[in-house]
N, C-alpha and C. Protein backbone atom coordinates (compact mmCIF):
# COMPACT_ATOMS: atom_id res chain seq x y z
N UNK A 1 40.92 -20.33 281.32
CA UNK A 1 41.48 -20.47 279.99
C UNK A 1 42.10 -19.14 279.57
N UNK A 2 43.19 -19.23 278.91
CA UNK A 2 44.25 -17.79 278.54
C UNK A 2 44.19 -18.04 277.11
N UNK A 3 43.81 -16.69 276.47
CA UNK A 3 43.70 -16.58 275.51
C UNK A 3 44.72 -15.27 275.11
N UNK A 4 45.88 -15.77 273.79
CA UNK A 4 47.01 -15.42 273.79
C UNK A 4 46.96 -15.01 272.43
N UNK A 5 46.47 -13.54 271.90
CA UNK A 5 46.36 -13.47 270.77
C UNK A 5 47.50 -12.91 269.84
N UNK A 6 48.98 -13.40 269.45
CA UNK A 6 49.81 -12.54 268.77
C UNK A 6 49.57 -11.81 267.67
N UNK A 7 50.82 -11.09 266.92
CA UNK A 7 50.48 -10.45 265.94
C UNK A 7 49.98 -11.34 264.82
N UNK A 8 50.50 -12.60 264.52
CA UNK A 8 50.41 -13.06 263.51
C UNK A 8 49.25 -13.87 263.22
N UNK A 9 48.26 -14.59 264.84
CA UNK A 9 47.51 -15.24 264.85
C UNK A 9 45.95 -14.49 263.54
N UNK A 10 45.50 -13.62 263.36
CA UNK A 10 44.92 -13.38 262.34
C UNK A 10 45.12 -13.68 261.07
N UNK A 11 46.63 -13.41 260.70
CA UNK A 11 47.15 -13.89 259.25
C UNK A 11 47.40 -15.59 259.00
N UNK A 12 47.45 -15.89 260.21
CA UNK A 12 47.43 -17.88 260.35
C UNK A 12 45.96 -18.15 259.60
N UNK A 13 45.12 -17.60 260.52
CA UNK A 13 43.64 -17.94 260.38
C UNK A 13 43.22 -17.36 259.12
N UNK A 14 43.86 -16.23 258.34
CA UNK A 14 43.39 -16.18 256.87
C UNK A 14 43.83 -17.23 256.32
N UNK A 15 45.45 -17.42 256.37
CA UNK A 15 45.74 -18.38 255.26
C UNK A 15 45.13 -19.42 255.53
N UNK A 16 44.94 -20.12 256.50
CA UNK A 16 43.72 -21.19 257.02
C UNK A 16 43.01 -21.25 256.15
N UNK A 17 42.16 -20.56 256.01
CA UNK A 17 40.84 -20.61 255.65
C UNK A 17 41.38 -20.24 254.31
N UNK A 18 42.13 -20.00 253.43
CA UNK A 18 42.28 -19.82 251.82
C UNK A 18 42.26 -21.07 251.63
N UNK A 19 43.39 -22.24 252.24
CA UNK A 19 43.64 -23.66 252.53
C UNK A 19 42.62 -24.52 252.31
N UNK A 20 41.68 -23.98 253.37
CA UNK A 20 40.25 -24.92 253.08
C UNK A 20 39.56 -24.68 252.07
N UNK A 21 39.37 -23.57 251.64
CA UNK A 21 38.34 -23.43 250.85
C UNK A 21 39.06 -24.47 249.56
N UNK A 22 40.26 -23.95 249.13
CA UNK A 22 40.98 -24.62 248.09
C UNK A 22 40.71 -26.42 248.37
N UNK A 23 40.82 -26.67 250.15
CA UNK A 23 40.51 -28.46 249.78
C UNK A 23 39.54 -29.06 249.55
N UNK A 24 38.27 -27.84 249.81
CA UNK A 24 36.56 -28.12 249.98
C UNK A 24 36.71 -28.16 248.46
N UNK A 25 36.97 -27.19 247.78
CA UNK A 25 36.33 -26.86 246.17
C UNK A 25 37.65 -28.13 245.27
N UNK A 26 38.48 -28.47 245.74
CA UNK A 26 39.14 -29.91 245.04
C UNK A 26 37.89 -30.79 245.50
N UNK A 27 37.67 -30.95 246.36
CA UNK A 27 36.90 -32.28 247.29
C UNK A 27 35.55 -32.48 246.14
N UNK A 28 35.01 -31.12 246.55
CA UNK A 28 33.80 -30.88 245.95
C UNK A 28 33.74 -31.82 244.28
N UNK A 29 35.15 -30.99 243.65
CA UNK A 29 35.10 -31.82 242.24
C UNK A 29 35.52 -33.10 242.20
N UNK A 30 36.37 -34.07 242.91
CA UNK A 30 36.62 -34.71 242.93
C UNK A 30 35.64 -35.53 242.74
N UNK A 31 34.14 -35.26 243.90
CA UNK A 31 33.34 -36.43 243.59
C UNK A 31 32.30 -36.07 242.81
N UNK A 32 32.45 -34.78 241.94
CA UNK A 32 31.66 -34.64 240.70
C UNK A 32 32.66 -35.73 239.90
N UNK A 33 34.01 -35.32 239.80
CA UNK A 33 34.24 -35.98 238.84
C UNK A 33 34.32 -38.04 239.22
N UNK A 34 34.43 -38.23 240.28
CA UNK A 34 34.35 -39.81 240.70
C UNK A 34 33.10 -40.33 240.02
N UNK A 35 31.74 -39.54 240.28
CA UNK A 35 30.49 -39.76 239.56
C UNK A 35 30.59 -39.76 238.10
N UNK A 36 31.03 -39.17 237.51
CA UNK A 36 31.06 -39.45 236.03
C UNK A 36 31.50 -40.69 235.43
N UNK A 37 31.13 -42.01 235.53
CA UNK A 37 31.19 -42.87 235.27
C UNK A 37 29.98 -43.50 234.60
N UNK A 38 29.44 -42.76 236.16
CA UNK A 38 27.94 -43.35 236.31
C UNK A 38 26.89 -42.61 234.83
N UNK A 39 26.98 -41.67 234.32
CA UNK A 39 26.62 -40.95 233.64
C UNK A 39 25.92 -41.87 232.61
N UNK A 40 26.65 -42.97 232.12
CA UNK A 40 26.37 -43.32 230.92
C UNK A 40 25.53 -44.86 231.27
N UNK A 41 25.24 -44.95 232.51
CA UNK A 41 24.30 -45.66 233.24
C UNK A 41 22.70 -45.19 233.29
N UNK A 42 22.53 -44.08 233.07
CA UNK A 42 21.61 -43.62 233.69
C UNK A 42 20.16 -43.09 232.29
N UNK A 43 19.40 -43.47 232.44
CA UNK A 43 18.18 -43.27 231.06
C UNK A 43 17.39 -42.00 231.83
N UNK A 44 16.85 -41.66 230.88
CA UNK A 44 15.48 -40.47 231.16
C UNK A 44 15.61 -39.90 232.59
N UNK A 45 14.06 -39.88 233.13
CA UNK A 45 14.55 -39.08 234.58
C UNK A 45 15.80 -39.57 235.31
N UNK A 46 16.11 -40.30 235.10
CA UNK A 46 17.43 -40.84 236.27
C UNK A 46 18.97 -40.22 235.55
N UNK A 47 18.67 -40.27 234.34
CA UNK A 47 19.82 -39.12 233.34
C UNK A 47 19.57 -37.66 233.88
N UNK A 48 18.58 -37.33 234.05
CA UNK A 48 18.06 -35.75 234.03
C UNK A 48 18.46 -35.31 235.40
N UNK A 49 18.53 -36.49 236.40
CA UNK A 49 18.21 -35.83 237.96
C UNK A 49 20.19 -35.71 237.90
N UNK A 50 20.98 -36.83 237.19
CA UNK A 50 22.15 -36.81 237.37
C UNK A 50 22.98 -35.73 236.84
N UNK A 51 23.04 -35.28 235.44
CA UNK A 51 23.10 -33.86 235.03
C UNK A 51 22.61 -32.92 236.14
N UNK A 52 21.44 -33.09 236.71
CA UNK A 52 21.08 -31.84 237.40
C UNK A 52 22.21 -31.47 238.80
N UNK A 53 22.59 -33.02 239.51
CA UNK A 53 23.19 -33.17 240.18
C UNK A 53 25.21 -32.08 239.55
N UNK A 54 25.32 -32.68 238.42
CA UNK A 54 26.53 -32.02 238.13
C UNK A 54 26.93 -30.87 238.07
N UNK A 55 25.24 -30.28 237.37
CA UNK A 55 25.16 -28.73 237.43
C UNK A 55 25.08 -28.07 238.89
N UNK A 56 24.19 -29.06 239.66
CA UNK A 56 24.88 -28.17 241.46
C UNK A 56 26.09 -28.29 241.87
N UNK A 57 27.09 -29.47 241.33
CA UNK A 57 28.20 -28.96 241.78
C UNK A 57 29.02 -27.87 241.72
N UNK A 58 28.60 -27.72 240.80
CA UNK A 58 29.42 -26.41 239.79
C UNK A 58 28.66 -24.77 241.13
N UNK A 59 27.15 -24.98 241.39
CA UNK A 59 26.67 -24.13 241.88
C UNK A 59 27.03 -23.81 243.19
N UNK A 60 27.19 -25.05 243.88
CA UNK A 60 27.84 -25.46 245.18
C UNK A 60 29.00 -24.71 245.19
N UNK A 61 30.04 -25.07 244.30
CA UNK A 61 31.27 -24.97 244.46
C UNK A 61 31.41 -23.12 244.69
N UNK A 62 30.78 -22.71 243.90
CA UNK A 62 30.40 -21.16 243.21
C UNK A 62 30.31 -20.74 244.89
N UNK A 63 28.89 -20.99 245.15
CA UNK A 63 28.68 -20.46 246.78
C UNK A 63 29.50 -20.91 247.45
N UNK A 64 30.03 -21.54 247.79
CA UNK A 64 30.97 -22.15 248.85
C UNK A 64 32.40 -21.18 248.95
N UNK A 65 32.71 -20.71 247.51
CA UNK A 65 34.17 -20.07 247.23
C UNK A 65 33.27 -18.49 247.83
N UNK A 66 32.27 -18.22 247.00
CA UNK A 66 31.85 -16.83 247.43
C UNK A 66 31.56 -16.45 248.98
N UNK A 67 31.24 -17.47 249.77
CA UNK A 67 30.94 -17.16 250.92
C UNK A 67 32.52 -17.52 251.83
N UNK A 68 33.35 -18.42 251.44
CA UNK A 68 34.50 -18.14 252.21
C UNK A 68 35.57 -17.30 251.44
N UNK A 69 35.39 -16.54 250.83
CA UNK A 69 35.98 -15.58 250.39
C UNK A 69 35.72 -14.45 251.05
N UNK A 70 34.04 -14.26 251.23
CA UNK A 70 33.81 -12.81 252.47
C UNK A 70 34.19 -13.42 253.93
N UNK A 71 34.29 -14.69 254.05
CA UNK A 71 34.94 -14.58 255.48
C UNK A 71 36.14 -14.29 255.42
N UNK A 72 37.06 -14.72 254.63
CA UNK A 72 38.70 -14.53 254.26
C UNK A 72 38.76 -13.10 254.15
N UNK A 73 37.71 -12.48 253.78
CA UNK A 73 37.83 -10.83 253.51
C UNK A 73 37.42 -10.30 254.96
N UNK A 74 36.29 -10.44 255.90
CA UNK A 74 36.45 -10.16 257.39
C UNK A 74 37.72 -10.50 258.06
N UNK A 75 38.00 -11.84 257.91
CA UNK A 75 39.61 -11.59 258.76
C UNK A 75 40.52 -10.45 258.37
N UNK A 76 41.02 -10.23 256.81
CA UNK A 76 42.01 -9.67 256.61
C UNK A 76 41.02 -8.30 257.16
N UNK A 77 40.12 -8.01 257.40
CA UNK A 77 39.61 -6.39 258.00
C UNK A 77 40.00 -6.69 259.78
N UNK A 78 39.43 -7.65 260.14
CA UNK A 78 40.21 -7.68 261.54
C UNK A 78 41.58 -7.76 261.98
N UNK A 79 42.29 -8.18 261.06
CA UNK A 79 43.62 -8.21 261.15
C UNK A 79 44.05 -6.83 260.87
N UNK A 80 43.79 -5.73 260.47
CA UNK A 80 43.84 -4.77 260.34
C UNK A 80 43.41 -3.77 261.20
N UNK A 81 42.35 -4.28 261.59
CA UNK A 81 41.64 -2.93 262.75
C UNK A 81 42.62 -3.55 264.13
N UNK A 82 43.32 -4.90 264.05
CA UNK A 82 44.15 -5.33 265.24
C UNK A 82 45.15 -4.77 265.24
N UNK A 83 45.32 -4.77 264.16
CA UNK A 83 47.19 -4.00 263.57
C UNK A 83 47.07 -2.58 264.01
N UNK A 84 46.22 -1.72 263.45
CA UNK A 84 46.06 -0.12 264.28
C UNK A 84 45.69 -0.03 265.72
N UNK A 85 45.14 -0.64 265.76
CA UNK A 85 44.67 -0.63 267.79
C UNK A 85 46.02 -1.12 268.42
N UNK A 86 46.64 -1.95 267.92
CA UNK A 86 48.16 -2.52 268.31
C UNK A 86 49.05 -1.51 268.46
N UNK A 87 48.69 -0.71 267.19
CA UNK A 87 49.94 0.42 266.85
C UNK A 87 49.01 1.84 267.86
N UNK A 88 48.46 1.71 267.90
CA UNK A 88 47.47 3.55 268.21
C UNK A 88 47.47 2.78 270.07
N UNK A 89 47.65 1.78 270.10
CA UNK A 89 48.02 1.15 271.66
C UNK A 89 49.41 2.12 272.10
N UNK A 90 50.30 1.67 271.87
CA UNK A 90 51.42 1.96 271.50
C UNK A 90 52.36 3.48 271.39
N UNK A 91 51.50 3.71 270.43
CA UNK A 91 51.49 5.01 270.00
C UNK A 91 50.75 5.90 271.48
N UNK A 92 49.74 6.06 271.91
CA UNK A 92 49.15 6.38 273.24
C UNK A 92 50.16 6.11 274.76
N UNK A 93 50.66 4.75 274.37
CA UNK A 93 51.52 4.75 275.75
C UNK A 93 52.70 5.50 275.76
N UNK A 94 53.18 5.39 274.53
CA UNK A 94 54.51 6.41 274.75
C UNK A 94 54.33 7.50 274.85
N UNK A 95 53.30 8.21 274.39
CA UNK A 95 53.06 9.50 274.46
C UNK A 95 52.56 9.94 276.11
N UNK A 96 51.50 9.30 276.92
CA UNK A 96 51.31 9.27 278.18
C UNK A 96 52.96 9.38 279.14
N UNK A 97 53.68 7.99 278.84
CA UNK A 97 54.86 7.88 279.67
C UNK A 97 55.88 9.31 279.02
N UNK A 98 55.69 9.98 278.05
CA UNK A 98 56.92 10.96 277.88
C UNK A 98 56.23 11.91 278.24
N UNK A 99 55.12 12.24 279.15
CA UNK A 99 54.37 13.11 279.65
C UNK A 99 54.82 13.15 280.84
N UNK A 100 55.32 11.78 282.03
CA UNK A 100 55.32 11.62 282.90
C UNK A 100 56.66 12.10 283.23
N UNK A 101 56.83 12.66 284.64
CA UNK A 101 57.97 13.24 285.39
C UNK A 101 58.57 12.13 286.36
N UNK A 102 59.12 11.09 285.55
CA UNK A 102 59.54 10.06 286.47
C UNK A 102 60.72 10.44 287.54
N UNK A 103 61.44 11.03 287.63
CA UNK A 103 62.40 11.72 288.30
C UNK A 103 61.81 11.93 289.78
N UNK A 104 60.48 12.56 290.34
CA UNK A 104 59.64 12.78 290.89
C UNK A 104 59.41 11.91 291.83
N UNK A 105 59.17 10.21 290.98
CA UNK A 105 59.31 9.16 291.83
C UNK A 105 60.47 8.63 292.59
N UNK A 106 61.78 9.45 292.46
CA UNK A 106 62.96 8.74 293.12
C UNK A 106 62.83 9.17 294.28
N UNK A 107 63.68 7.50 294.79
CA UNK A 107 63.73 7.80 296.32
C UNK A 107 64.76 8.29 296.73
């Protein structure tokens, strides 16, 4: 298996993952809000557990954004330490080859 990493493949995989998080945390409310129907169904403990339910969405949603936000924040740091190793790559080879006495090698 060949693994073909370009420049841009890091910045794909951030915006990726901004993408999801944005369809998880719609998703997420969506079926808080699909449930709210039910709301005015529901008496005593079976009222209490459903509120409680609404208030984790809200909590859910909270962790879910906070934790793919520090992954969205590790990529954009790897995409960066890729970008200088790319460039300090680079930067090293030309400096090696304008060292070299290629002239030396002719036949």
């Amino acid at each position: 298996m060949k693994f073909d990493m370009g420049a841009d493949t890091l910045t794909t995989l951030q915006n990726s993952t901004s993408g999801s998080l944005d369809e998880m945390h719609a998703m997420l409310m969506q079926l808080r809000d699909a449930a709210e129907p039910l709301a005015s169904k529901f008496n005593g403990a079976g009222k209490e557990a459903f509120a409680r339910f609404k208030s984790e969405t809200d909590v859910i949603a909270a962790a879910l954004q906070h934790a793919m936000s520090r992954i969205n924040e590790g990529q954009a740091g790897m995409n960066a330490a890729f970008a200088d190793g790319d460039s300090g790559f680079k930067d090293n080879a030309d400096r090696a080859m304008g060292s070299q006495n290629f002239n030396a090698a002719r036949f």
